[in-house]
N, C-alpha and C. Protein backbone atom coordinates (compact mmCIF):
# COMPACT_ATOMS: atom_id res chain seq x y z
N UNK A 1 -2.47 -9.22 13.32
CA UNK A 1 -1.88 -8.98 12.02
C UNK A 1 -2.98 -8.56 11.07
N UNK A 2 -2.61 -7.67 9.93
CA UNK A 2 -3.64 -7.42 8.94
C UNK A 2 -2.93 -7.37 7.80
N UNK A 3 -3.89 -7.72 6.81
CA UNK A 3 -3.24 -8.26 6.16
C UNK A 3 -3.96 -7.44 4.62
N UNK A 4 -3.49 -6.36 3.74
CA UNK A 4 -3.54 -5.49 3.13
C UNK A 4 -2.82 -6.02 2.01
N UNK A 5 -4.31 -6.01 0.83
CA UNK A 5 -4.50 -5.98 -0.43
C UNK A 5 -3.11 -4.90 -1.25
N UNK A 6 -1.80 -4.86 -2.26
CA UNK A 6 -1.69 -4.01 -2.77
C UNK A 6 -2.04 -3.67 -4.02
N UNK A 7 -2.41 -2.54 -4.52
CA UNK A 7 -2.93 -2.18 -5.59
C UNK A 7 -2.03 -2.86 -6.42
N UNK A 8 -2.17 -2.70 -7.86
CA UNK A 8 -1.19 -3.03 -9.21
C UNK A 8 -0.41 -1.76 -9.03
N UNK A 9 -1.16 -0.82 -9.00
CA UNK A 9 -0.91 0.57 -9.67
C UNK A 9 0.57 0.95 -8.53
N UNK A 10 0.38 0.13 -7.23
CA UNK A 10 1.97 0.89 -6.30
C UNK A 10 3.13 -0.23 -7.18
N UNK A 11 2.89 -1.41 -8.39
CA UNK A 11 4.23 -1.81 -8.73
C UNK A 11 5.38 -1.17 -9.01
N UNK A 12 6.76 -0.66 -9.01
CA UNK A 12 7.61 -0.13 -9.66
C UNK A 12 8.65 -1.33 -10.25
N UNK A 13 9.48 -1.01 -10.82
CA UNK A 13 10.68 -1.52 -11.15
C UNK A 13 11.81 -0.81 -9.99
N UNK A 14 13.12 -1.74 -9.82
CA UNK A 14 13.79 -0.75 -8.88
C UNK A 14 14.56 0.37 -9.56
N UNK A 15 14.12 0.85 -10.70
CA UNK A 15 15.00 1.89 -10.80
C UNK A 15 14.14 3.07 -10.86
N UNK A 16 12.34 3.14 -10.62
CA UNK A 16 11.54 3.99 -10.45
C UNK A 16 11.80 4.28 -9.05
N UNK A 17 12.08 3.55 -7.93
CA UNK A 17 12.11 3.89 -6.51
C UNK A 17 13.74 4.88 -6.50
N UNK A 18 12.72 5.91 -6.02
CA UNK A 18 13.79 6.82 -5.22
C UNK A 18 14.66 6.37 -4.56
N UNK A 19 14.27 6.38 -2.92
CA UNK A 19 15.27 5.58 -2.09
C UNK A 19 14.41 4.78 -1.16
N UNK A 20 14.79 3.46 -1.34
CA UNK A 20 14.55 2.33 -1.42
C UNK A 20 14.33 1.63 0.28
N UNK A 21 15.38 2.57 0.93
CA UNK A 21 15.44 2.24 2.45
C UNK A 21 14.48 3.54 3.26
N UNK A 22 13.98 4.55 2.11
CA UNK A 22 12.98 5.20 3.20
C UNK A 22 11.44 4.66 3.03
N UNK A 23 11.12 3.41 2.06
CA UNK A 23 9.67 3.49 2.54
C UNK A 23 9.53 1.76 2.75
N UNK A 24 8.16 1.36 3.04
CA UNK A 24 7.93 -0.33 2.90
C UNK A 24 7.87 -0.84 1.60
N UNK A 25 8.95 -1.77 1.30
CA UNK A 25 8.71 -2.29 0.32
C UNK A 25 8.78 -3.65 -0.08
N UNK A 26 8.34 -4.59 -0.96
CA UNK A 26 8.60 -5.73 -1.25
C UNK A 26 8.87 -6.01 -2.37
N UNK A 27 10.73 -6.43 -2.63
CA UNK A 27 11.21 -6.65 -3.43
C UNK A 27 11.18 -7.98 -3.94
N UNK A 28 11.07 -8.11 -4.97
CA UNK A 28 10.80 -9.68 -6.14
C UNK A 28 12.42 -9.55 -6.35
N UNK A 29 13.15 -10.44 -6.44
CA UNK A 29 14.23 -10.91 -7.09
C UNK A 29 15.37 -10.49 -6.31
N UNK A 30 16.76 -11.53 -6.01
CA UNK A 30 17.59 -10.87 -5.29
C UNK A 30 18.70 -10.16 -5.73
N UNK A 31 20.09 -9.65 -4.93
CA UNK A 31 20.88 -8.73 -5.79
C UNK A 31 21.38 -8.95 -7.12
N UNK A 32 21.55 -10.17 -7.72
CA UNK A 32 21.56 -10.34 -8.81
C UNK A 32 20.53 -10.25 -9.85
N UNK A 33 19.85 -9.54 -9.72
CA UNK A 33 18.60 -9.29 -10.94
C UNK A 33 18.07 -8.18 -10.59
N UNK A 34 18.26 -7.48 -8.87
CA UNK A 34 16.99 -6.71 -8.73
C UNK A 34 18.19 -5.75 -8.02
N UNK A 35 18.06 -4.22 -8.46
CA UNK A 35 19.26 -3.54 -7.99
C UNK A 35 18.62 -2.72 -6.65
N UNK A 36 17.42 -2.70 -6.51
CA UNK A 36 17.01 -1.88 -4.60
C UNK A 36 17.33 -3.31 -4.03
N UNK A 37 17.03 -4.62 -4.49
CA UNK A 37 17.24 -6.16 -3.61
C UNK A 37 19.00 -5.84 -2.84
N UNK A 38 19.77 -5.32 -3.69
CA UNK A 38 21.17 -5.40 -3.65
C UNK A 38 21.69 -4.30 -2.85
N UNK A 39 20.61 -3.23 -2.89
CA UNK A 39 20.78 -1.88 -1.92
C UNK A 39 20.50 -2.20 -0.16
N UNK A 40 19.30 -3.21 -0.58
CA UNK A 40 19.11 -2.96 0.58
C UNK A 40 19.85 -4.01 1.48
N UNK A 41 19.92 -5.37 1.00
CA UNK A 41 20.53 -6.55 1.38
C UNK A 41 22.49 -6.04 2.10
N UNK A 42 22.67 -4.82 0.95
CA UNK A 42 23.73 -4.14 1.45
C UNK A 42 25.12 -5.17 0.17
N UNK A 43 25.09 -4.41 -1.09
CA UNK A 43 26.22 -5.08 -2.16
C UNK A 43 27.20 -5.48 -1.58
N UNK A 44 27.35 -6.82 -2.07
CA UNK A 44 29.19 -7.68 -1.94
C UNK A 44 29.39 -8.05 -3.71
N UNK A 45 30.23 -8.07 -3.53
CA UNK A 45 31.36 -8.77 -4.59
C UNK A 45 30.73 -9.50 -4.95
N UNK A 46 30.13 -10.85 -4.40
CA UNK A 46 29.15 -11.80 -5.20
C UNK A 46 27.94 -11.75 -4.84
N UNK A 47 26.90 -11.52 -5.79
CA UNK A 47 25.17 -11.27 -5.60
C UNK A 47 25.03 -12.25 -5.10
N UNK A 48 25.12 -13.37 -5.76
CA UNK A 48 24.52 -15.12 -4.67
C UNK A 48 24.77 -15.60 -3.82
N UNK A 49 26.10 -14.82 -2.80
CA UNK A 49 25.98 -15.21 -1.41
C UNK A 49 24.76 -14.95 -1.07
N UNK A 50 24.98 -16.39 -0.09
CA UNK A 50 23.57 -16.35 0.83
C UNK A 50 22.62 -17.03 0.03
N UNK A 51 22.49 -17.59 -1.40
CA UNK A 51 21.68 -17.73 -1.53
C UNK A 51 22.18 -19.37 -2.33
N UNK A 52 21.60 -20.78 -2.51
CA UNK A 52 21.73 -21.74 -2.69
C UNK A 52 21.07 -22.42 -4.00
N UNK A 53 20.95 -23.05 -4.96
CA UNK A 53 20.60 -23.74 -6.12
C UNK A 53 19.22 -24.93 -5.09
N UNK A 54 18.32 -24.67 -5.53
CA UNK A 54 17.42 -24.90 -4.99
C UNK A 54 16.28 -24.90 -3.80
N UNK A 55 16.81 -23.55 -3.59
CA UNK A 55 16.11 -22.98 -2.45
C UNK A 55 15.60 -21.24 -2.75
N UNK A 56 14.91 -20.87 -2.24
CA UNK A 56 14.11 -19.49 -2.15
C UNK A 56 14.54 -18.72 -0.61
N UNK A 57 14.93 -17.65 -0.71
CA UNK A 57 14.32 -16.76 0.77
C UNK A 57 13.21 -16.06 0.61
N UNK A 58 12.66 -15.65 1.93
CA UNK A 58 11.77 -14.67 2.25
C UNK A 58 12.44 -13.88 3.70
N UNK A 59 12.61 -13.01 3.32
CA UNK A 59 13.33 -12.26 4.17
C UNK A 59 12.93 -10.77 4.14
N UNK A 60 12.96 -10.39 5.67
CA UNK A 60 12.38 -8.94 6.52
C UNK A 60 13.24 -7.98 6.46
N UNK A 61 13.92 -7.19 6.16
CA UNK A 61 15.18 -6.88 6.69
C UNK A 61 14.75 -5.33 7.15
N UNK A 62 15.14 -4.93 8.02
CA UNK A 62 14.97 -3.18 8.74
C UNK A 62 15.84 -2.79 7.81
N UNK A 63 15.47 -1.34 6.94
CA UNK A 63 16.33 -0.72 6.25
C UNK A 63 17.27 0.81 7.21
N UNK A 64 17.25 0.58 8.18
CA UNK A 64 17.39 1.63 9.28
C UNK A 64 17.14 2.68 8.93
N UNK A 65 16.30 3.32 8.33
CA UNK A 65 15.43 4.40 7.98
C UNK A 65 13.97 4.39 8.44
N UNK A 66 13.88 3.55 9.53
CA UNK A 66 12.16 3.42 9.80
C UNK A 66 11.11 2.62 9.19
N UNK A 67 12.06 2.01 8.38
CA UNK A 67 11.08 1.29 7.43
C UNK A 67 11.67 -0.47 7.26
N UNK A 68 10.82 -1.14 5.91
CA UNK A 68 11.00 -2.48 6.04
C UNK A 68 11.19 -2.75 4.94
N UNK A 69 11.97 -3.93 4.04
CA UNK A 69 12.15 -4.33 2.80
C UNK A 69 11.86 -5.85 3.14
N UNK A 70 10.80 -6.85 2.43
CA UNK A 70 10.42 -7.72 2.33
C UNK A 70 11.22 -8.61 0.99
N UNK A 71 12.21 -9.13 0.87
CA UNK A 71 13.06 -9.71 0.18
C UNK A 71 12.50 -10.89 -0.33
N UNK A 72 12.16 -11.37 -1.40
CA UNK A 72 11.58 -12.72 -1.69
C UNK A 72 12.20 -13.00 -3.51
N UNK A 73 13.39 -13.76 -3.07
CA UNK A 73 14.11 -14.15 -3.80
C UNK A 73 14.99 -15.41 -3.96
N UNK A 74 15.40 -16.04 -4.63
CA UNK A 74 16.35 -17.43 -5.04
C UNK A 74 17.29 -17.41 -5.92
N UNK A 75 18.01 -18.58 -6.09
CA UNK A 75 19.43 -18.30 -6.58
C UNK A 75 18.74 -18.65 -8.32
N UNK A 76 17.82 -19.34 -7.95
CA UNK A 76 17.76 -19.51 -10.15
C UNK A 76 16.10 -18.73 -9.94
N UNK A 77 15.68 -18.02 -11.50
CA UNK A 77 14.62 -18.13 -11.58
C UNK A 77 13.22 -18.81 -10.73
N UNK A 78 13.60 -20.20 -10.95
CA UNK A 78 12.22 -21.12 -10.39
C UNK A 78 12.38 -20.90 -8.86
N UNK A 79 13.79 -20.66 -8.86
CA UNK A 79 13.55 -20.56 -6.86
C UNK A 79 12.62 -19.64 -6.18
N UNK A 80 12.94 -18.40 -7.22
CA UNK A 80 12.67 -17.02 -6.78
C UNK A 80 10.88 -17.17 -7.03
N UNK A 81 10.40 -17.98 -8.23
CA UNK A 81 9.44 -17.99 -8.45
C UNK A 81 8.59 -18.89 -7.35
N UNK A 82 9.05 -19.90 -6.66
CA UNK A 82 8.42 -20.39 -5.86
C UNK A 82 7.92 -20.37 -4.55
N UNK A 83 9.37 -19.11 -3.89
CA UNK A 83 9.02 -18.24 -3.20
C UNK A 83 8.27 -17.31 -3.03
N UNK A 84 8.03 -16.64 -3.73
CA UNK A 84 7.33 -15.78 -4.35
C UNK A 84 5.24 -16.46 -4.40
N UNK A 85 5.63 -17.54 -4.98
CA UNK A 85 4.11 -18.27 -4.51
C UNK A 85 3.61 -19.04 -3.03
N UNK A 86 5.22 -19.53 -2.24
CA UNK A 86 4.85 -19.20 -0.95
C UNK A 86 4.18 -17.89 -0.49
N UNK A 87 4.69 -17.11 -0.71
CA UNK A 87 4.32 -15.52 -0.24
C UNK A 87 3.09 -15.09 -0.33
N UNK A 88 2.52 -15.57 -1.65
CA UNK A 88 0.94 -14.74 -2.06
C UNK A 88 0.38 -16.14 -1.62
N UNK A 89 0.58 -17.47 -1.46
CA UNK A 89 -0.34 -18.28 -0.39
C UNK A 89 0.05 -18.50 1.16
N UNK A 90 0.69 -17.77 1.59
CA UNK A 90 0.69 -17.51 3.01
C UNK A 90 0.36 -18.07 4.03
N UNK A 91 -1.42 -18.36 3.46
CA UNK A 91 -2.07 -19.17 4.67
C UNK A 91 -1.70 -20.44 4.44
N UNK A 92 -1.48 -20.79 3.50
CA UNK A 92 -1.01 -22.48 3.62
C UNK A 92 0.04 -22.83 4.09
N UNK A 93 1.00 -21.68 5.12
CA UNK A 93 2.17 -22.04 5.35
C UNK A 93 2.31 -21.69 6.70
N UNK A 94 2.98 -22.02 7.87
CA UNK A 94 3.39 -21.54 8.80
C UNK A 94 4.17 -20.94 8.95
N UNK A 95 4.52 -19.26 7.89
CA UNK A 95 5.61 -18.22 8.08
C UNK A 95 5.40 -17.54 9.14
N UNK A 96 6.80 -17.99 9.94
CA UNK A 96 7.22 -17.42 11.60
C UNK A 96 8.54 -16.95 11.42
N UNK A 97 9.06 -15.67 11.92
CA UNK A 97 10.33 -15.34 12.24
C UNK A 97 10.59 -14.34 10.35
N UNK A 98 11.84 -13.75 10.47
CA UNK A 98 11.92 -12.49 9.76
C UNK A 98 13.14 -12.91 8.54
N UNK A 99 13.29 -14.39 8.63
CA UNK A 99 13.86 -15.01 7.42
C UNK A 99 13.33 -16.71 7.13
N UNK A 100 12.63 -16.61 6.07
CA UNK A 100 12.33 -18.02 5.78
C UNK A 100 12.70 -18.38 4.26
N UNK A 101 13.06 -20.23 4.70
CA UNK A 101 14.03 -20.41 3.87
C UNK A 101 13.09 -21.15 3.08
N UNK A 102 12.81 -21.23 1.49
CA UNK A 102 11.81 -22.32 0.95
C UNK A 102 12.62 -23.38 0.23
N UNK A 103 12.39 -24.58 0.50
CA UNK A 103 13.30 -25.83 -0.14
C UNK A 103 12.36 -25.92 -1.51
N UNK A 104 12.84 -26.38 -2.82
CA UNK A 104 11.72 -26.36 -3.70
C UNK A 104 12.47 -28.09 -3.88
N UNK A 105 11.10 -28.41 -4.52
CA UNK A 105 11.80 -29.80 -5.56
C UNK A 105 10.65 -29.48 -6.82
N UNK A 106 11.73 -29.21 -7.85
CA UNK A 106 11.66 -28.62 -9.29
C UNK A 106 10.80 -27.03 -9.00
N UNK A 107 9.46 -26.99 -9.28
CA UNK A 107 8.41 -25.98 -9.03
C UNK A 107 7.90 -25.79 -7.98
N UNK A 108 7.68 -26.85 -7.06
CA UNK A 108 6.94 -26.85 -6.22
C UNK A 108 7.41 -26.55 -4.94
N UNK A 109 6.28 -26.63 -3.55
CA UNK A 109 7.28 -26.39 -2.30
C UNK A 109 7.68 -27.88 -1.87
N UNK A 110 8.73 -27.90 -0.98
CA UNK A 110 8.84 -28.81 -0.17
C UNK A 110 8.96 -28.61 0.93
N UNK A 111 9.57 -27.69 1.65
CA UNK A 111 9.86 -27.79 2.79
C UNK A 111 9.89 -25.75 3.09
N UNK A 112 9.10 -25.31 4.00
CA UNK A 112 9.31 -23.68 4.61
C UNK A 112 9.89 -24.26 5.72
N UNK A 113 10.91 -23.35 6.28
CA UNK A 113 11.93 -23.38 7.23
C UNK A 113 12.20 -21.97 7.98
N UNK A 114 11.61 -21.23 9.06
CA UNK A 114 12.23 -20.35 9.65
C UNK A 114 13.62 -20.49 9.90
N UNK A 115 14.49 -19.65 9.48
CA UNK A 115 15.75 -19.22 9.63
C UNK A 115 16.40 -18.27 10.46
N UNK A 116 15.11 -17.14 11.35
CA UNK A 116 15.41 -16.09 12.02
C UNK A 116 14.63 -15.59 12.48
N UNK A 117 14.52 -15.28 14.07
CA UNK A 117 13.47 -14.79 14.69
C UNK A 117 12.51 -14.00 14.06
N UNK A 118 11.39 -14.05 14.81
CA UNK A 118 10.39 -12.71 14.03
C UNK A 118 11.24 -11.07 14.49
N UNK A 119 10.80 -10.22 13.10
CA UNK A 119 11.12 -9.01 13.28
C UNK A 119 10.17 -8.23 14.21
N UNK A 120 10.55 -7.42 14.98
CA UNK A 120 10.28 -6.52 16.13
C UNK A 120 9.10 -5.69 15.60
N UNK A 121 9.63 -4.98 14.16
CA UNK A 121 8.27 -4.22 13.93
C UNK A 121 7.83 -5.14 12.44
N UNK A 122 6.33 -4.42 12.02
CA UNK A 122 5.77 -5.10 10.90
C UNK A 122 5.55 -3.56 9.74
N UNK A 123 5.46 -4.08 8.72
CA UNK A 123 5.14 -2.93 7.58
C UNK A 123 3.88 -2.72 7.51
N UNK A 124 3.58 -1.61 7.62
CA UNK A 124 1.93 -1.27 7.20
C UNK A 124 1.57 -1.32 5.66
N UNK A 125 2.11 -1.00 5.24
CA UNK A 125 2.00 -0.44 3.56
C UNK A 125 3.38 -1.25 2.92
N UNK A 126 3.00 -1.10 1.75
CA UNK A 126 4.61 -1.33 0.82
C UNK A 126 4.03 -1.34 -0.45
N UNK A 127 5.21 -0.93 -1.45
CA UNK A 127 5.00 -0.94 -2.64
C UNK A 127 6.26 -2.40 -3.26
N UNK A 128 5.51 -3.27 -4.05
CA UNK A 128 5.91 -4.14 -4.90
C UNK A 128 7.24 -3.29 -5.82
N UNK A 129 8.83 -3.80 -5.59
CA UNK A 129 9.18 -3.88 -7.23
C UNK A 129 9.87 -5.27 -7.62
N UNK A 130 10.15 -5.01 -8.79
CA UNK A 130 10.81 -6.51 -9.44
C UNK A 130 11.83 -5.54 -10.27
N UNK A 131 12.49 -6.86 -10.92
CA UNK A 131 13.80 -6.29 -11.55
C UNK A 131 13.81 -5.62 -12.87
């Protein structure tokens, strides 16, 4: 695995990204806040399926365009935010498999949980957006 610095300068918002399922990307916030999160996750009727009041995902998903969307999002703010600090401390965690679930209690972590095998391929590159 390698593990690649991204600039500031690749951040967008999702409404700067073209299309969202042709390159690597890692989206901050889920379909309810972040509209490529909702493209790619694939829109329903309710943004917060799938997602629970005190918990975070981190999730891989193949956009079937060749590429990868890195999902790291929660149902409130602090979820999304704590996931999100799983993510940029990494090494302190044992993330295995291509959906992980983060339990928070208030800010903090409590519990990382693989939810889904590892994904087949990995992203070389990606550009950061948020909502």
């Amino acid at each position: 695995m390698t593990i690649s610095r991204i600039d500031v300068g690749a951040t967008k918002l999702a409404s700067e990204v073209a299309d969202v399922k042709a390159q690597n990307l890692i989206l901050v916030g889920g379909p309810c806040a972040n509209a490529a999160a909702a493209e790619v996750k694939g829109s329903s009727e309710d943004c917060a399926a799938g997602y629970e009041a005190g918990k975070g995902l981190i999730e891989l998903i193949d956009t079937g365009k060749g590429s990868v969307a890195l999902v790291v999002a929660g149902y409130s703010a602090t979820d999304t935010r704590t996931a999100t600090s799983v993510l940029a401390n990494s090494g302190d965690y044992a993330l295995k498999g291509s959906k992980m679930e983060v339990t928070t209690a208030t800010s903090t972590v409590k519990e990382v949980t693989a939810t889904a095998p590892v994904a087949a391929a990995a992203a070389p590159a990606a550009t950061t957006t948020t909502a």
